[in-house]
N, C-alpha and C. Protein backbone atom coordinates (compact mmCIF):
# COMPACT_ATOMS: atom_id res chain seq x y z
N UNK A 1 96.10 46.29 2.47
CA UNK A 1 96.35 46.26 1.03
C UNK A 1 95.45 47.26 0.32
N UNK A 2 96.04 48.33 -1.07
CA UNK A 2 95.13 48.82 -1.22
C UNK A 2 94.35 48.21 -2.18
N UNK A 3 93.49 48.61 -3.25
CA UNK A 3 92.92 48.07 -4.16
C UNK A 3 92.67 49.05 -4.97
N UNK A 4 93.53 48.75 -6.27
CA UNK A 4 93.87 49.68 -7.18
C UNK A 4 92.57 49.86 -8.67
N UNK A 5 91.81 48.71 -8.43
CA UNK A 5 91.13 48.66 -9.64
C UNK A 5 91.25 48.10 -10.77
N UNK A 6 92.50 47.78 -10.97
CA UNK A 6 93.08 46.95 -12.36
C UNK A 6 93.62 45.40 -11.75
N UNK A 7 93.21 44.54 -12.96
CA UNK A 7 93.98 43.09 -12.99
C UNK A 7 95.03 42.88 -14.27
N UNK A 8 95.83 42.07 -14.19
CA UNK A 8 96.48 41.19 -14.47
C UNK A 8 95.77 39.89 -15.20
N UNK A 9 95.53 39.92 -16.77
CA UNK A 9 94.96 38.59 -17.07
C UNK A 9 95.51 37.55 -18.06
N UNK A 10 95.63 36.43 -17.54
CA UNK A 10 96.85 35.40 -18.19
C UNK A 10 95.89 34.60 -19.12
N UNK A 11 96.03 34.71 -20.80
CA UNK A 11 95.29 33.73 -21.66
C UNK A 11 96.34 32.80 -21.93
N UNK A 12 96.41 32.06 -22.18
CA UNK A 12 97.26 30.82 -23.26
C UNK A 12 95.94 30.51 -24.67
N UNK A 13 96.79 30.88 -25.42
CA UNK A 13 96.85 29.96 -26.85
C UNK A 13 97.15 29.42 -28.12
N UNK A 14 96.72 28.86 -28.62
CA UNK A 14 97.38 27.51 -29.07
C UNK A 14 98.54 27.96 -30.02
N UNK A 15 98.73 29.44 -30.20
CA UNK A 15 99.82 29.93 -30.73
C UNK A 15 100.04 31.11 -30.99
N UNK A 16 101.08 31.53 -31.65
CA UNK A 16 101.75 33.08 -31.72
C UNK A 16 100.79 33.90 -32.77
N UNK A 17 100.29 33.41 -33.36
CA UNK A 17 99.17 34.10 -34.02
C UNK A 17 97.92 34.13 -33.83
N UNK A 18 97.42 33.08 -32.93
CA UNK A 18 96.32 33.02 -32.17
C UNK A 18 96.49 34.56 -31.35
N UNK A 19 97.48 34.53 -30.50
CA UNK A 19 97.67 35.29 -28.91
C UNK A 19 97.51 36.96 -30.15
N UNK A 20 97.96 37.00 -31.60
CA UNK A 20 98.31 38.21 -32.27
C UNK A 20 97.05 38.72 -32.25
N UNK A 21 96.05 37.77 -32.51
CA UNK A 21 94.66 38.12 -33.30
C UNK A 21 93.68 38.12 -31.80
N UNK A 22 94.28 37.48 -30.60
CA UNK A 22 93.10 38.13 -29.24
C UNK A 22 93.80 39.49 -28.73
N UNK A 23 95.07 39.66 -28.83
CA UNK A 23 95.84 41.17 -28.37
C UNK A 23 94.91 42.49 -29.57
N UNK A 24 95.23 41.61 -30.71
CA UNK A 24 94.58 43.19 -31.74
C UNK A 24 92.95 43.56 -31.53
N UNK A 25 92.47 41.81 -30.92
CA UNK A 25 90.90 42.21 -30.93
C UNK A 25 90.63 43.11 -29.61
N UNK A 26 91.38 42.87 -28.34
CA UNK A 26 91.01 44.02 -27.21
C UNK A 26 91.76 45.17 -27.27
N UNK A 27 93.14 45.44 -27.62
CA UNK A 27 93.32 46.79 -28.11
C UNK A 27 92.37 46.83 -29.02
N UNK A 28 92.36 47.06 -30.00
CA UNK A 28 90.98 47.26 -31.19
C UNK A 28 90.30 47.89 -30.53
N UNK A 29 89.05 47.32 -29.78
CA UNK A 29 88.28 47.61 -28.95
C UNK A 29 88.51 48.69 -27.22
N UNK A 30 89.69 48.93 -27.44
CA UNK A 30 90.29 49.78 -26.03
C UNK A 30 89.60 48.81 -24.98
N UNK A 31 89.76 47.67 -24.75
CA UNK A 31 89.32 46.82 -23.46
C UNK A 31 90.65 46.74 -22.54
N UNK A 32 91.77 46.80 -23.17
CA UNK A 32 93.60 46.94 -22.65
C UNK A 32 93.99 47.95 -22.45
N UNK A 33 95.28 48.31 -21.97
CA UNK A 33 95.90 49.33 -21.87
C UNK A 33 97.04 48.35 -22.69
N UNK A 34 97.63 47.46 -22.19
CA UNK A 34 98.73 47.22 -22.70
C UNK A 34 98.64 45.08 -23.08
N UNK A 35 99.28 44.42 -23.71
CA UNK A 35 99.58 43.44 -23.57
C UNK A 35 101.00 42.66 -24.18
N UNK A 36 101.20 42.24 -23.30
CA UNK A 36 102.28 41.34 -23.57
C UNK A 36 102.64 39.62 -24.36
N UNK A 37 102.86 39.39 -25.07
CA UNK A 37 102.78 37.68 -25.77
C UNK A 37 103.99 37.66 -25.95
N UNK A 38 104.00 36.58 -24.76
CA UNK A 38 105.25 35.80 -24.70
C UNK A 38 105.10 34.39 -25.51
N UNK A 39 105.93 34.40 -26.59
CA UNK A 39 105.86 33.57 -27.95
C UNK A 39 105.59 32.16 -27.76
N UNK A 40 105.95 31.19 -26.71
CA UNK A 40 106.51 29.87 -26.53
C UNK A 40 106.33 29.70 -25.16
N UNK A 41 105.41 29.02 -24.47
CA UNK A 41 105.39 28.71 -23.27
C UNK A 41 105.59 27.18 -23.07
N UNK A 42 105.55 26.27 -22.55
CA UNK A 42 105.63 24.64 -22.47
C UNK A 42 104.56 24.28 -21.46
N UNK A 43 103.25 23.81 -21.90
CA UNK A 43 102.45 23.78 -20.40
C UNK A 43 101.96 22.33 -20.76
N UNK A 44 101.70 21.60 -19.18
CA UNK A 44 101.62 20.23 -19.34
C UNK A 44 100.24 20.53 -17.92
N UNK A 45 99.47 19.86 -18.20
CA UNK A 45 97.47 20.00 -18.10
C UNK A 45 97.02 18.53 -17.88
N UNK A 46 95.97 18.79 -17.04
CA UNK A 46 95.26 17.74 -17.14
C UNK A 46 93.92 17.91 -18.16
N UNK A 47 93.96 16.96 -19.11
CA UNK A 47 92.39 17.36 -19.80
C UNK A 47 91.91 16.24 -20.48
N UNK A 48 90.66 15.97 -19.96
CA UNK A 48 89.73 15.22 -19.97
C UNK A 48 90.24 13.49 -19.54
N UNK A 49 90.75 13.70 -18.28
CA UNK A 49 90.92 12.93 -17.58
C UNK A 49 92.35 12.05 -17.93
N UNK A 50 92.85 13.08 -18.88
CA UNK A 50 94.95 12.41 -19.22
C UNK A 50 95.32 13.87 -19.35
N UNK A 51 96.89 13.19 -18.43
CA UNK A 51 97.58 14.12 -18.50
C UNK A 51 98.49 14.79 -20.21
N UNK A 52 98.35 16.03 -20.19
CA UNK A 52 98.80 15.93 -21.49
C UNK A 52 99.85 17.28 -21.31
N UNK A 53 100.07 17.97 -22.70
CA UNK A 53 100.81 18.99 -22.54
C UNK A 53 101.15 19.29 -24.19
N UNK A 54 101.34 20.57 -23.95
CA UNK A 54 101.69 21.62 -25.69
C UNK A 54 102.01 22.77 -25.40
N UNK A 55 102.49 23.16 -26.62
CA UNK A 55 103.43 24.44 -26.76
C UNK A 55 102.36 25.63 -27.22
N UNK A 56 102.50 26.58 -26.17
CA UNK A 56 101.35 27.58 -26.67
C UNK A 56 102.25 28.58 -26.14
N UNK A 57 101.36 30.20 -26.69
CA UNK A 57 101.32 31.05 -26.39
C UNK A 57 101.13 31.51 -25.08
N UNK A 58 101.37 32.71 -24.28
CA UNK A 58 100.75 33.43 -23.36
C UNK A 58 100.84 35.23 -23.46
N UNK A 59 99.09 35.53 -23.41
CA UNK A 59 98.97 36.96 -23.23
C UNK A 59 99.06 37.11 -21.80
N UNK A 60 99.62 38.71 -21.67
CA UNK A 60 99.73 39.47 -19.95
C UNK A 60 98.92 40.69 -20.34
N UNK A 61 98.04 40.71 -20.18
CA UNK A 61 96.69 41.44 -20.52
C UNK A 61 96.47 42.81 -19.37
N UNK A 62 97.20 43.41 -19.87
CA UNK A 62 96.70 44.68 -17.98
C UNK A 62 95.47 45.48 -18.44
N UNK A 63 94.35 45.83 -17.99
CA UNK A 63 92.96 46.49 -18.29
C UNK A 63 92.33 47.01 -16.30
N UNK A 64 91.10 47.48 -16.26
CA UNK A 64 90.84 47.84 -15.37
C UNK A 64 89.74 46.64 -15.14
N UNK A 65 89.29 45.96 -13.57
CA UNK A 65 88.74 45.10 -13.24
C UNK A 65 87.48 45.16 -13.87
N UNK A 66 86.86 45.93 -14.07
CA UNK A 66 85.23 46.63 -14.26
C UNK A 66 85.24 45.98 -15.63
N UNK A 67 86.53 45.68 -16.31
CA UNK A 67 86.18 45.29 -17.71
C UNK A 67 86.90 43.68 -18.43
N UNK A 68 86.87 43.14 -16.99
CA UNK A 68 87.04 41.73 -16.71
C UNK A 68 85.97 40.72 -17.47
N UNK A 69 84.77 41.21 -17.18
CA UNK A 69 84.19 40.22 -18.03
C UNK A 69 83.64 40.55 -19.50
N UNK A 70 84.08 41.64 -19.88
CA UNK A 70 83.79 41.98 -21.11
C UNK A 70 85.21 41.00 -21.64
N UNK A 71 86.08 41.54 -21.44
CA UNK A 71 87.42 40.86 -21.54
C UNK A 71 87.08 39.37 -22.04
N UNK A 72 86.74 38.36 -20.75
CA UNK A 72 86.35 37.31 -21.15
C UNK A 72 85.21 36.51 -22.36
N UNK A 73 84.43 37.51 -22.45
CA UNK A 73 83.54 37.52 -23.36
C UNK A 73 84.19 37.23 -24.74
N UNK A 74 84.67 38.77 -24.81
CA UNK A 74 85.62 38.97 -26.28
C UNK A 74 86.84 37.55 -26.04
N UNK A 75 87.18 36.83 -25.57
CA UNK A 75 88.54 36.16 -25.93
C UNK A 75 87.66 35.11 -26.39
N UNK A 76 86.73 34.19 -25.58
CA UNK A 76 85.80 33.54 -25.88
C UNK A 76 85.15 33.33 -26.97
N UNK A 77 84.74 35.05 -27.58
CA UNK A 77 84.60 34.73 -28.96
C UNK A 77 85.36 34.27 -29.99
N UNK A 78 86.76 34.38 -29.93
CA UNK A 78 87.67 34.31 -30.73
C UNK A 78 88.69 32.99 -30.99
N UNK A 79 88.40 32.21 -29.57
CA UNK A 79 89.20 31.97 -28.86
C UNK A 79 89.03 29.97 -29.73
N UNK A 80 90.08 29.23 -30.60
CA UNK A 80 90.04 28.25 -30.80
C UNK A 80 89.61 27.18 -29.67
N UNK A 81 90.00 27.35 -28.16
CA UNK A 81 89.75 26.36 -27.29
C UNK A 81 88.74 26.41 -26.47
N UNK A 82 87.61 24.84 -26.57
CA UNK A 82 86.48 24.78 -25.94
C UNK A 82 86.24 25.47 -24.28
N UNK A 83 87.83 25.57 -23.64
CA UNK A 83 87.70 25.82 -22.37
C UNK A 83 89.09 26.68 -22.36
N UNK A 84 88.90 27.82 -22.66
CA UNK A 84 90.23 28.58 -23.09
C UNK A 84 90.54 29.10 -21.36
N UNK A 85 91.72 29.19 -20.87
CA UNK A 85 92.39 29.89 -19.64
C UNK A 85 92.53 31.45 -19.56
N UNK A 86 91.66 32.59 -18.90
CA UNK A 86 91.35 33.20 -19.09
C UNK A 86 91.33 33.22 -17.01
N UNK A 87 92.90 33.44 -16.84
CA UNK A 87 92.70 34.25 -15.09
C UNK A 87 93.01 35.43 -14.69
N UNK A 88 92.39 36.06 -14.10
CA UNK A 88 92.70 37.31 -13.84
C UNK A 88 93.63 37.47 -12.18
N UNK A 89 94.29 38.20 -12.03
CA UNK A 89 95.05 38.49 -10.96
C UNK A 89 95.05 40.00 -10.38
N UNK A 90 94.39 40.38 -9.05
CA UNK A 90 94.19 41.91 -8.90
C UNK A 90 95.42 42.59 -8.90
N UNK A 91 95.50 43.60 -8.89
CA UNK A 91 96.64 44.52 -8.34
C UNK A 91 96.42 45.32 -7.66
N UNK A 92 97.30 44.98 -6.66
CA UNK A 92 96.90 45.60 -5.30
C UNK A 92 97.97 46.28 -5.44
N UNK A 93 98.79 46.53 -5.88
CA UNK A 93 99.62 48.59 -5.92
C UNK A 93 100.54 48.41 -7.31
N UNK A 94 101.32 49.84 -7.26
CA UNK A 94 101.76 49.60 -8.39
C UNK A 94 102.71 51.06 -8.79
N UNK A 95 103.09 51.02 -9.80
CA UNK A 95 103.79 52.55 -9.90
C UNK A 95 102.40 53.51 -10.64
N UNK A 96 101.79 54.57 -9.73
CA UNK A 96 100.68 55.36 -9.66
C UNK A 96 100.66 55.85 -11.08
N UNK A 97 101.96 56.38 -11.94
CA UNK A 97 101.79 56.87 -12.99
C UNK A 97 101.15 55.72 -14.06
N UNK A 98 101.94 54.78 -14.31
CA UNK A 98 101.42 53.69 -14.75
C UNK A 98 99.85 53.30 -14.60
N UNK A 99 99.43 52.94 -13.06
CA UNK A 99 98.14 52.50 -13.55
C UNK A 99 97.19 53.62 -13.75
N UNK A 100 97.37 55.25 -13.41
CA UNK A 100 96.51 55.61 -14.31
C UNK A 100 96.57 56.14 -15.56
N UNK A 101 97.74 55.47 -16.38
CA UNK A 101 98.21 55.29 -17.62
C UNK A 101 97.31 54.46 -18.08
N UNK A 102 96.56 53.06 -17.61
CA UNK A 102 95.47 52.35 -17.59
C UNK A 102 94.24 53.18 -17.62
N UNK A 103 94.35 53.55 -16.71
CA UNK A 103 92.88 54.48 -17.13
C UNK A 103 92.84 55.04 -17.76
N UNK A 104 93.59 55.57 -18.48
CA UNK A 104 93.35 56.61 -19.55
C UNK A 104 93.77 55.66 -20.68
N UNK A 105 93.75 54.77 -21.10
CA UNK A 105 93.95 54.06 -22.06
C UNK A 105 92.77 52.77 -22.73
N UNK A 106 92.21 52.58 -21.56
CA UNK A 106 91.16 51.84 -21.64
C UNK A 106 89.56 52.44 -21.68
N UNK A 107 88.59 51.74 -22.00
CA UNK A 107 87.28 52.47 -22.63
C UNK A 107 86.21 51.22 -21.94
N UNK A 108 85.24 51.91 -20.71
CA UNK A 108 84.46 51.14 -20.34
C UNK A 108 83.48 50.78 -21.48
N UNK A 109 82.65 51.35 -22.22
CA UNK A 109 81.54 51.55 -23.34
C UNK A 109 82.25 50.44 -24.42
């Protein structure tokens, strides 16, 4: 497998204007290349010992790994939920133009 350098990072939250205002804060900041918010997700959770479930948001966050935990940092700050979902997924290949369309889009500093 190779290892391309960039992840894949999945937030949920608590809504379509939540997900507006963590997408504008890491573009803003060039921490992204690109993201995606998909409006309406249905997710059912365990939390704090009952099962529960709500209608949220989800960002598809593509950036380069190196800026994974800045990433997390910034959502964290922003982020309405005490224990916000914040996973990253590597990418191990991809169409070459594209991810270094990522690199040139994103800003380690």
């Amino acid at each position: 497998m190779k290892e391309t350098g960039k992840v894949v990072i999945f937030v949920t939250t608590s809504s379509e204007e939540e997900a507006r205002k963590v997408a504008e804060l890491l573009l803003g900041q060039r921490k992204a290349a690109c993201i995606n918010i998909v409006p309406r997700v249905d997710s059912s959770f365990w939390w704090q010992g009952k099962l529960d479930s709500d209608r949220e948001s989800l960002l598809i966050i593509k950036t380069k790994a190196s800026l994974l935990q800045k990433v997390i940092a910034l959502v964290k700050e922003v982020h309405s939920y005490s224990v916000p979902e914040i996973i990253a997924l590597p990418v191990i290949d991809g169409n070459q133009d594209y991810l270094k369309w990522i690199d040139d889009e994103v800003e380690e500093s």
